[in-house]
N, C-alpha and C. Protein backbone atom coordinates (compact mmCIF):
# COMPACT_ATOMS: atom_id res chain seq x y z
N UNK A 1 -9.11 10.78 34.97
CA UNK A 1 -9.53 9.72 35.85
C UNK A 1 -9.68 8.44 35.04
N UNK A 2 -9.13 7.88 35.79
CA UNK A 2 -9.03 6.05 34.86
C UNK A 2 -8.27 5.95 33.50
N UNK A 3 -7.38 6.62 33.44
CA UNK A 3 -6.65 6.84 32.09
C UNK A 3 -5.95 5.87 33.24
N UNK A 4 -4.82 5.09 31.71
CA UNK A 4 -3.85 4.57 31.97
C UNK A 4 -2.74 4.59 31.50
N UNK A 5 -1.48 4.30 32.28
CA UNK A 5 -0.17 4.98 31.57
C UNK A 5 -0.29 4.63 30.31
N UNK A 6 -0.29 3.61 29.60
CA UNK A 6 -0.18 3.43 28.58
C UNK A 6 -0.87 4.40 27.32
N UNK A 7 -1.60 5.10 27.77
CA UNK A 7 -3.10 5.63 27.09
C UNK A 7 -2.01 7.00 27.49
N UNK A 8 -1.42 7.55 28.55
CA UNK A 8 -0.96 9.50 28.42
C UNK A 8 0.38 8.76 27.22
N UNK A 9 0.65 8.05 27.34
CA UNK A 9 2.11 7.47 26.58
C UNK A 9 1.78 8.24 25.49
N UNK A 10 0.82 7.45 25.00
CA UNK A 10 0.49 7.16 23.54
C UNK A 10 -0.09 9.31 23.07
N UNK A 11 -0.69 9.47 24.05
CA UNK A 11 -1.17 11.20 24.10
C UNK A 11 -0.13 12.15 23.63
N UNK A 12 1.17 11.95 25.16
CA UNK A 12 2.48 12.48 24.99
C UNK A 12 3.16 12.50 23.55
N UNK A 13 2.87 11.05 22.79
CA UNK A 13 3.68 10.80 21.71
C UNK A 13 3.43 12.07 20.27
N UNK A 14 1.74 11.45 20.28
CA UNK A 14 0.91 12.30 19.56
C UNK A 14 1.56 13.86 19.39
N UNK A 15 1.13 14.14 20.76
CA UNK A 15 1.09 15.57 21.24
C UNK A 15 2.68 16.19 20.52
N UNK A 16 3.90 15.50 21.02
CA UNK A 16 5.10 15.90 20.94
C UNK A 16 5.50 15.93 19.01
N UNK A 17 4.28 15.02 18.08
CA UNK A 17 5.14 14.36 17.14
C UNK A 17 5.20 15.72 16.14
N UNK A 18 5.64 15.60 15.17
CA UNK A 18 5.95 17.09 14.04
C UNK A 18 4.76 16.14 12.68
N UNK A 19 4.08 15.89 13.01
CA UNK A 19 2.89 15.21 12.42
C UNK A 19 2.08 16.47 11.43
N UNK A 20 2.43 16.87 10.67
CA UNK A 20 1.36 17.86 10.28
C UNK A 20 -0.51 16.93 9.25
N UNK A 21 -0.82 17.92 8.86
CA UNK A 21 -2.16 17.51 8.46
C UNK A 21 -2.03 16.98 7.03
N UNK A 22 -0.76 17.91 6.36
CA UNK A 22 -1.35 16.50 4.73
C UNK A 22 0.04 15.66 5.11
N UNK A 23 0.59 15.28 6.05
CA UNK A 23 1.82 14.16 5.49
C UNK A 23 1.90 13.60 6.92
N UNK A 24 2.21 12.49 7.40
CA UNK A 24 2.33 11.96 8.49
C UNK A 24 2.97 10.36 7.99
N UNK A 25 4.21 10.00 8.81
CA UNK A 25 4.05 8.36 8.57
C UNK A 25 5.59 8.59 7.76
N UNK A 26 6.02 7.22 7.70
CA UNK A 26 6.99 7.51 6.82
C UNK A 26 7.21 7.31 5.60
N UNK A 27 8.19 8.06 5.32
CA UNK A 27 8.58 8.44 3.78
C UNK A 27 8.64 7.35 2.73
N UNK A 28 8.97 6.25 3.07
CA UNK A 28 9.18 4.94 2.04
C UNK A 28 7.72 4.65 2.12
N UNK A 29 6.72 4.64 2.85
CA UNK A 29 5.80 4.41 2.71
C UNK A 29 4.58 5.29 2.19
N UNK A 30 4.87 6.47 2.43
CA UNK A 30 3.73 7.96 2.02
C UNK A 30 3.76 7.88 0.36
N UNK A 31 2.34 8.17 0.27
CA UNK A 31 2.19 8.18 -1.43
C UNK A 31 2.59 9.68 -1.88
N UNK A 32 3.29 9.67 -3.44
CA UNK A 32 3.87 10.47 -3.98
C UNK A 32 3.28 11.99 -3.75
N UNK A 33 2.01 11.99 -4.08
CA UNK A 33 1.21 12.78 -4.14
C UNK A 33 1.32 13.80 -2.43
N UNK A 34 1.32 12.85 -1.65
CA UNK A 34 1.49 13.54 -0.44
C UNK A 34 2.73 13.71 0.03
N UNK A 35 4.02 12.90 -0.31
CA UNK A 35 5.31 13.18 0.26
C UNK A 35 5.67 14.60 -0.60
N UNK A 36 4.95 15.14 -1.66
CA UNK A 36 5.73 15.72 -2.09
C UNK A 36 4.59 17.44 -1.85
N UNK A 37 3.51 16.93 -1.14
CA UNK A 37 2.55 17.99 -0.64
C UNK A 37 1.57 18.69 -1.43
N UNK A 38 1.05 18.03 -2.27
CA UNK A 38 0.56 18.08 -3.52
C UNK A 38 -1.34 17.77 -2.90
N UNK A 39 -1.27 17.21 -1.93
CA UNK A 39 -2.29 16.04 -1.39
C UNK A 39 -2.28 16.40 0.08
N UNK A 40 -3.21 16.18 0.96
CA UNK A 40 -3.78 15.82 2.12
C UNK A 40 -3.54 14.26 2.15
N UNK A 41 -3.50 13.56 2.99
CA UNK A 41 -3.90 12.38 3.40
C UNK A 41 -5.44 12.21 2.63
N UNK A 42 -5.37 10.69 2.59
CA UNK A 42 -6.86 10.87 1.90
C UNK A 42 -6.34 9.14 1.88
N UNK A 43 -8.08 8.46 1.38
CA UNK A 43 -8.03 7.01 1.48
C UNK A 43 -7.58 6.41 0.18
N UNK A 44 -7.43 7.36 -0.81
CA UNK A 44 -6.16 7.07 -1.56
C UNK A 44 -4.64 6.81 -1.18
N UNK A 45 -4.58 7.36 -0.51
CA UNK A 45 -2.83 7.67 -0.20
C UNK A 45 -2.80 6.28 0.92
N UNK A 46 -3.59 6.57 1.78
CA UNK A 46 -3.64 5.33 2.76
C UNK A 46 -3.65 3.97 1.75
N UNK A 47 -4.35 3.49 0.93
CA UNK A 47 -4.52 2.47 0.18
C UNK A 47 -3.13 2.35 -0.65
N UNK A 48 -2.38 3.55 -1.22
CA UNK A 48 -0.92 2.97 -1.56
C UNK A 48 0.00 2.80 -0.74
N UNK A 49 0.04 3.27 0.47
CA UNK A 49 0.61 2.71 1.61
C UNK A 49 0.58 1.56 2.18
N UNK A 50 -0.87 0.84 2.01
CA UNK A 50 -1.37 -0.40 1.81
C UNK A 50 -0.52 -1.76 0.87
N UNK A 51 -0.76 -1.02 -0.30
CA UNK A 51 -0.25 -1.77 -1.58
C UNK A 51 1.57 -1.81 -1.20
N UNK A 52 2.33 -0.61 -0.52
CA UNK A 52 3.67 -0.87 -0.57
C UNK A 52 3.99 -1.80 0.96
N UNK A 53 3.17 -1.54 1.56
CA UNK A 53 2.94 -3.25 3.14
C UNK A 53 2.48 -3.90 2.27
N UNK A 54 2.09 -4.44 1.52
CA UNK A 54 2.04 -6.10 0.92
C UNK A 54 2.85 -6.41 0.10
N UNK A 55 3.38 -5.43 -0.47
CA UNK A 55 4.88 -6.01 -1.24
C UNK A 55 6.00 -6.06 -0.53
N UNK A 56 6.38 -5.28 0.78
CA UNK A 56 7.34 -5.65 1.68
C UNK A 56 6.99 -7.16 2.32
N UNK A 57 5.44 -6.80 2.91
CA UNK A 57 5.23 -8.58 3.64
C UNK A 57 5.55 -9.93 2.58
N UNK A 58 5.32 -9.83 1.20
CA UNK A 58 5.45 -10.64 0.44
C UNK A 58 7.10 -10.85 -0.17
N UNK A 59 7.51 -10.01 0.22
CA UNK A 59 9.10 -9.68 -0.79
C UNK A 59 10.28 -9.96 0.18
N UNK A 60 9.70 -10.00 1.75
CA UNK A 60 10.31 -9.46 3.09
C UNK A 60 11.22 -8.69 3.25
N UNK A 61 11.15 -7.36 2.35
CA UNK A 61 12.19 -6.36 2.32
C UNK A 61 11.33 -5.34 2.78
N UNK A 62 12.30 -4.33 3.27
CA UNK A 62 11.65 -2.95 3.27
C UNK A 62 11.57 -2.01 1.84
N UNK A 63 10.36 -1.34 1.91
CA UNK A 63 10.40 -0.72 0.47
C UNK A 63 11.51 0.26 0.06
N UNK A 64 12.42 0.76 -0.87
CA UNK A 64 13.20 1.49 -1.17
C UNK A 64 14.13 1.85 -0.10
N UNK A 65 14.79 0.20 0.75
CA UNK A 65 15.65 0.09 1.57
C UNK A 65 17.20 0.87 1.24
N UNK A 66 17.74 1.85 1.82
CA UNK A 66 18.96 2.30 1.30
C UNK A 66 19.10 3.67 0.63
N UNK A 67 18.15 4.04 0.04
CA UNK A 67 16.94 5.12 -0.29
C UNK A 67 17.66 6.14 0.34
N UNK A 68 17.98 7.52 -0.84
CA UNK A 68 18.28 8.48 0.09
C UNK A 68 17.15 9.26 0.06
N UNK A 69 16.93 10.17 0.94
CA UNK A 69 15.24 10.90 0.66
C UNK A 69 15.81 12.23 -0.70
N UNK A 70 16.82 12.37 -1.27
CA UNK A 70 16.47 13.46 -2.09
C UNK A 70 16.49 12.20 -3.26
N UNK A 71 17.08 10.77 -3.67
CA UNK A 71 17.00 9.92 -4.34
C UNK A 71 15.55 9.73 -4.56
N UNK A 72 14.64 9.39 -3.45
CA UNK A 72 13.03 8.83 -2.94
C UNK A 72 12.48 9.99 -3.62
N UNK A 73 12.82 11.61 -3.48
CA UNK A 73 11.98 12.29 -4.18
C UNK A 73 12.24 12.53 -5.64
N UNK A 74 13.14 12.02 -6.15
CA UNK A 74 13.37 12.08 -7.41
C UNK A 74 12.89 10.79 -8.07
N UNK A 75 13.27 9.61 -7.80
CA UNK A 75 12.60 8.43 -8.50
C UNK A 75 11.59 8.07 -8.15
N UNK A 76 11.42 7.99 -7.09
CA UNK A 76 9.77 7.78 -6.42
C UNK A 76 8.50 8.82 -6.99
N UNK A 77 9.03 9.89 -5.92
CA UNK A 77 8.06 11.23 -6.46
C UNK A 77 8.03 11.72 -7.80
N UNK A 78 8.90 12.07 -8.19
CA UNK A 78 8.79 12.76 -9.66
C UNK A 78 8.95 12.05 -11.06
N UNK A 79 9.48 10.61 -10.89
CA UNK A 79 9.48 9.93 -11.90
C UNK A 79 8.63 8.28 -11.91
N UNK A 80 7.76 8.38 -10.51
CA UNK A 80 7.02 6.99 -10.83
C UNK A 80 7.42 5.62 -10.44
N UNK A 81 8.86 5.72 -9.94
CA UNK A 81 9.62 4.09 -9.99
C UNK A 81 8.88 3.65 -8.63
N UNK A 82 8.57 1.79 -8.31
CA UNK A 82 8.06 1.68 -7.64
C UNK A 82 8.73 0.16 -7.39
N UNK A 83 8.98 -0.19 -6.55
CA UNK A 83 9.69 -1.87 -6.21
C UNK A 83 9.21 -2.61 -7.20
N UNK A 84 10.09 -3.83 -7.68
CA UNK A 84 9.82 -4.31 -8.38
C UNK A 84 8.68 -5.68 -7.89
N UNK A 85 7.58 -6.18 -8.63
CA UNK A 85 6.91 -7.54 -8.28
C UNK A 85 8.04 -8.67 -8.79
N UNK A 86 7.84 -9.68 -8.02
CA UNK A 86 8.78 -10.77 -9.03
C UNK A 86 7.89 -11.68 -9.78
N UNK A 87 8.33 -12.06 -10.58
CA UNK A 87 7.53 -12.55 -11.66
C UNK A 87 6.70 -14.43 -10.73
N UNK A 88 7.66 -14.80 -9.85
CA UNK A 88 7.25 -15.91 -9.44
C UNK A 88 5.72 -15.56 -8.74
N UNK A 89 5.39 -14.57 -8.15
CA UNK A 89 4.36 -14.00 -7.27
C UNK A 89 2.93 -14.37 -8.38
N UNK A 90 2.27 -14.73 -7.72
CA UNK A 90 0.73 -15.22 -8.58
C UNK A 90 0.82 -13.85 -9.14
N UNK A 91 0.37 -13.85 -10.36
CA UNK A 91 -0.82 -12.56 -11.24
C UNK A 91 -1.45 -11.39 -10.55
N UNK A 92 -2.57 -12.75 -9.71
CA UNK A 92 -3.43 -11.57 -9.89
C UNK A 92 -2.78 -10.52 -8.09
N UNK A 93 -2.11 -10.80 -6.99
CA UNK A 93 -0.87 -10.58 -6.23
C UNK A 93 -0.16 -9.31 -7.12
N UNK A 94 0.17 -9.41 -8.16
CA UNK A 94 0.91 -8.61 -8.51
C UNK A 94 -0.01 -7.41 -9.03
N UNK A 95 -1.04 -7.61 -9.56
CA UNK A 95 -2.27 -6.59 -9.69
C UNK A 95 -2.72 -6.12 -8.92
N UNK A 96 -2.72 -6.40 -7.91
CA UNK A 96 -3.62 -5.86 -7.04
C UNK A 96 -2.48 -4.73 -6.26
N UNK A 97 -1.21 -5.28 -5.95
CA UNK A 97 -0.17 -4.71 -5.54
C UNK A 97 0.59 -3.46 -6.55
N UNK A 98 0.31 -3.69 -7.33
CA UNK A 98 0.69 -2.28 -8.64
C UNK A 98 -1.11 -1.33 -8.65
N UNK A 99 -1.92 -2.09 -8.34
CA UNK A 99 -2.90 -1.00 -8.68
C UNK A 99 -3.11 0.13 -7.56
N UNK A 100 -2.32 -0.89 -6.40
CA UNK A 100 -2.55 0.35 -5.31
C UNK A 100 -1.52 1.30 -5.35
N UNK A 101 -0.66 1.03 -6.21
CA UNK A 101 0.67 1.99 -5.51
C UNK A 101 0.57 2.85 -7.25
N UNK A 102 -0.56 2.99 -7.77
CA UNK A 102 -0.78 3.47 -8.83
C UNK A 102 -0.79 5.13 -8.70
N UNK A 103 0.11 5.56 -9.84
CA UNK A 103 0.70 6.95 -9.94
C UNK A 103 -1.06 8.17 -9.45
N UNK A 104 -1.72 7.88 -9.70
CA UNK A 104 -2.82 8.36 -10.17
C UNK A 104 -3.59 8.29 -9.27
N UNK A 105 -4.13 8.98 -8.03
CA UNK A 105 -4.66 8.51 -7.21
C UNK A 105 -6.22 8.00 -7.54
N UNK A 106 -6.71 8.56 -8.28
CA UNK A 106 -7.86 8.29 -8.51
C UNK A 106 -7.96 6.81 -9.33
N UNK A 107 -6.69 6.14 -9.66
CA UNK A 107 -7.15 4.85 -10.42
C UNK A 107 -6.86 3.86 -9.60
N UNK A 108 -6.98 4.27 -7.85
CA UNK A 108 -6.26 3.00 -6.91
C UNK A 108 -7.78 2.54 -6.41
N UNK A 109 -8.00 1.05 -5.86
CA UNK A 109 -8.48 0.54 -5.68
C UNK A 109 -8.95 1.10 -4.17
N UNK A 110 -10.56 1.23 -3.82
CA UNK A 110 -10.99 0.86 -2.32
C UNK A 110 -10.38 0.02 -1.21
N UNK A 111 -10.21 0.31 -0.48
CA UNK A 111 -9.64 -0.25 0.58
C UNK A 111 -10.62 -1.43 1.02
N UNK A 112 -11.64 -1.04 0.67
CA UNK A 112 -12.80 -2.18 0.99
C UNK A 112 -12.58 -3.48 -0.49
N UNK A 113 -11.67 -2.40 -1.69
CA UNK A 113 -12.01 -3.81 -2.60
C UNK A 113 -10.31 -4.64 -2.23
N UNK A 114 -9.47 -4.18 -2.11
CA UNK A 114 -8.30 -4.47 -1.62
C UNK A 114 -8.61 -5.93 -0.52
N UNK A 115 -9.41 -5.38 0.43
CA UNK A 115 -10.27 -6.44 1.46
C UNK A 115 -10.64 -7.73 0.31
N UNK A 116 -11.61 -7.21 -0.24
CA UNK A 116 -12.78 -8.16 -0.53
C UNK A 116 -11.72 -8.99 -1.88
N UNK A 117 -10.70 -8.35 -2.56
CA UNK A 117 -9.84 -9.30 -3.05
C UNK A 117 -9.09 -10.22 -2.31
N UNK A 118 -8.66 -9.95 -1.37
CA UNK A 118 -7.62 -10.68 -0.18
C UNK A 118 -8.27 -11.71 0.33
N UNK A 119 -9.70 -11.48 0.67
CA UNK A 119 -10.89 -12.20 1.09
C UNK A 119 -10.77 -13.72 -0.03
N UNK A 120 -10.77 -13.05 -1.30
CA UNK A 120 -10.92 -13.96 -2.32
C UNK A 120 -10.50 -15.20 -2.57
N UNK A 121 -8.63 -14.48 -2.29
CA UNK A 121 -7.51 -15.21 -2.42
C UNK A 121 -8.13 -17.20 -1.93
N UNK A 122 -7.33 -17.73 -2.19
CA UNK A 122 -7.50 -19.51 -2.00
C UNK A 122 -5.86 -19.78 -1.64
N UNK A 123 -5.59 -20.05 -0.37
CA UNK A 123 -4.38 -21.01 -0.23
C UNK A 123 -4.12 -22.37 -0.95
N UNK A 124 -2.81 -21.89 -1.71
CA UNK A 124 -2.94 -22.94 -1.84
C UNK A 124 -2.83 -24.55 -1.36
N UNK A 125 -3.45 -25.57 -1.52
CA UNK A 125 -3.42 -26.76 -0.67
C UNK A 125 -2.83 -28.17 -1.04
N UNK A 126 -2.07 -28.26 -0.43
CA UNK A 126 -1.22 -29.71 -0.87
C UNK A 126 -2.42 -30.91 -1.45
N UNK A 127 -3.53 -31.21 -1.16
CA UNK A 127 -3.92 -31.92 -1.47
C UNK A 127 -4.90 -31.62 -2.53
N UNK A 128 -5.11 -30.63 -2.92
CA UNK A 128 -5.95 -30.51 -4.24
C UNK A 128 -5.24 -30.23 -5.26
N UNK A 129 -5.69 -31.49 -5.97
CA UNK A 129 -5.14 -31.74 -6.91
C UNK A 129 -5.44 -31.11 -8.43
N UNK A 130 -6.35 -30.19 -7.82
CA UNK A 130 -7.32 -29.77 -9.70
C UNK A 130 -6.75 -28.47 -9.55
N UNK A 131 -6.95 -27.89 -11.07
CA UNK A 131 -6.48 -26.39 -10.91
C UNK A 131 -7.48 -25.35 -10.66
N UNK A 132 -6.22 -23.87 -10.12
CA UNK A 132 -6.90 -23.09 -9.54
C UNK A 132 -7.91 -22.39 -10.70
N UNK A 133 -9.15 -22.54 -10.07
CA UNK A 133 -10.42 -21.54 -11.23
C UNK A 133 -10.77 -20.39 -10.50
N UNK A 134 -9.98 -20.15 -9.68
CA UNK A 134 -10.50 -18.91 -8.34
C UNK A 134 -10.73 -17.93 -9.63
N UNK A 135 -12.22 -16.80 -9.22
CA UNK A 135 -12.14 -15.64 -10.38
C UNK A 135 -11.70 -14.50 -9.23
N UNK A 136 -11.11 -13.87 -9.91
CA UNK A 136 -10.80 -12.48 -9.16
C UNK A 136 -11.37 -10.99 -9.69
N UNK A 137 -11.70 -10.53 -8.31
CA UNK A 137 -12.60 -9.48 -8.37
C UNK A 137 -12.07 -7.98 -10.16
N UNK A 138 -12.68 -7.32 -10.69
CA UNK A 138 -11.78 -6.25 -11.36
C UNK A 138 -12.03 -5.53 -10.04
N UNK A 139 -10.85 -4.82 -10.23
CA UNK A 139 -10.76 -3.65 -9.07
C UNK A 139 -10.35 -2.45 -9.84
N UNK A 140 -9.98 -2.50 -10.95
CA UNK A 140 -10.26 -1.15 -12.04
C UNK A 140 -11.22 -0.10 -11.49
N UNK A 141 -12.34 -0.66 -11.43
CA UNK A 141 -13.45 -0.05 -11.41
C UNK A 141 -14.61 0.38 -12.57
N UNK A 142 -13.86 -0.45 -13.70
CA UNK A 142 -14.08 -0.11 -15.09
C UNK A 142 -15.19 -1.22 -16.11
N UNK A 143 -15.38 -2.14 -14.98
CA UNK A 143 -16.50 -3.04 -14.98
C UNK A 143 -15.92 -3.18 -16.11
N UNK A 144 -15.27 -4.18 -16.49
CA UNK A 144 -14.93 -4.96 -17.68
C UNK A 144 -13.28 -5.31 -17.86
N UNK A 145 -12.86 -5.64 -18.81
CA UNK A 145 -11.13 -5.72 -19.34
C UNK A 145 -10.32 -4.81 -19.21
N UNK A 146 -9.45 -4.45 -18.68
CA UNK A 146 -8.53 -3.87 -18.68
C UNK A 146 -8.09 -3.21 -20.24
């Protein structure tokens, strides 16, 4: 009662999809650990899925476009390779974007610090003329230098 088509759509979709419990989503985007079933879903895996949507939004490519999936499980999964940053991309952009898509799940950044860096960020503005002193958060977690 009071459901709306749109709402059984979305049920039907669910219901019908081959979605299991550790892997869901797609393959250019699923972290290693889970494409290769090693892992559950977890807010690790979500957070390098994260990190590989901001290097497509920033790069405007799709990640490992062309990609065959036994290629994706060999360079991706078992050997680490990960799109390249381009060097023009600010620093700390490129850190934050390699720390999420980091081999290791345990050395990827909170999804909340991912936020609270993005938060950080400063557009830049045609009319200021002084340089950028923005500090950026560590997201290591290692409270100090890298």
């Amino acid at each position: 009662m009071g459901e709306q088509e749109s709402d059984l759509h979305a049920k039907e979709i669910f219901s019908r999809s081959r979605c299991l419990p550790f892997s869901c989503g797609a393959l250019r985007y699923m972290a290693p650990e889970v494409a290769y079933g090693q892992q559950s879903i977890s807010p690790a895996s979500d957070v390098y899925s994260l990190g590989l949507l901001l290097w497509s939004l920033i790069s405007g490519v799709d990640p490992y476009k062309g990609i065959t999936r036994s290629s994706f499980y060999s360079s991706v999964v078992h050997y680490g390779e990960r799109p390249c940053c381009k060097i023009s991309w600010p620093e700390p952009i490129r850190d934050i974007v390699r720390l999420c898509w980091s081999t290791d799940p345990e050395s990827r950044p909170s999804a909340s610090a991912v936020s609270a860096f993005s938060l950080s960020l400063k557009p830049p503005s045609p009319y200021n003329t002084k340089p950028n002193t923005t500090t950026y958060l560590d997201l290591t977690g290692r409270n100090g230098s890298q």
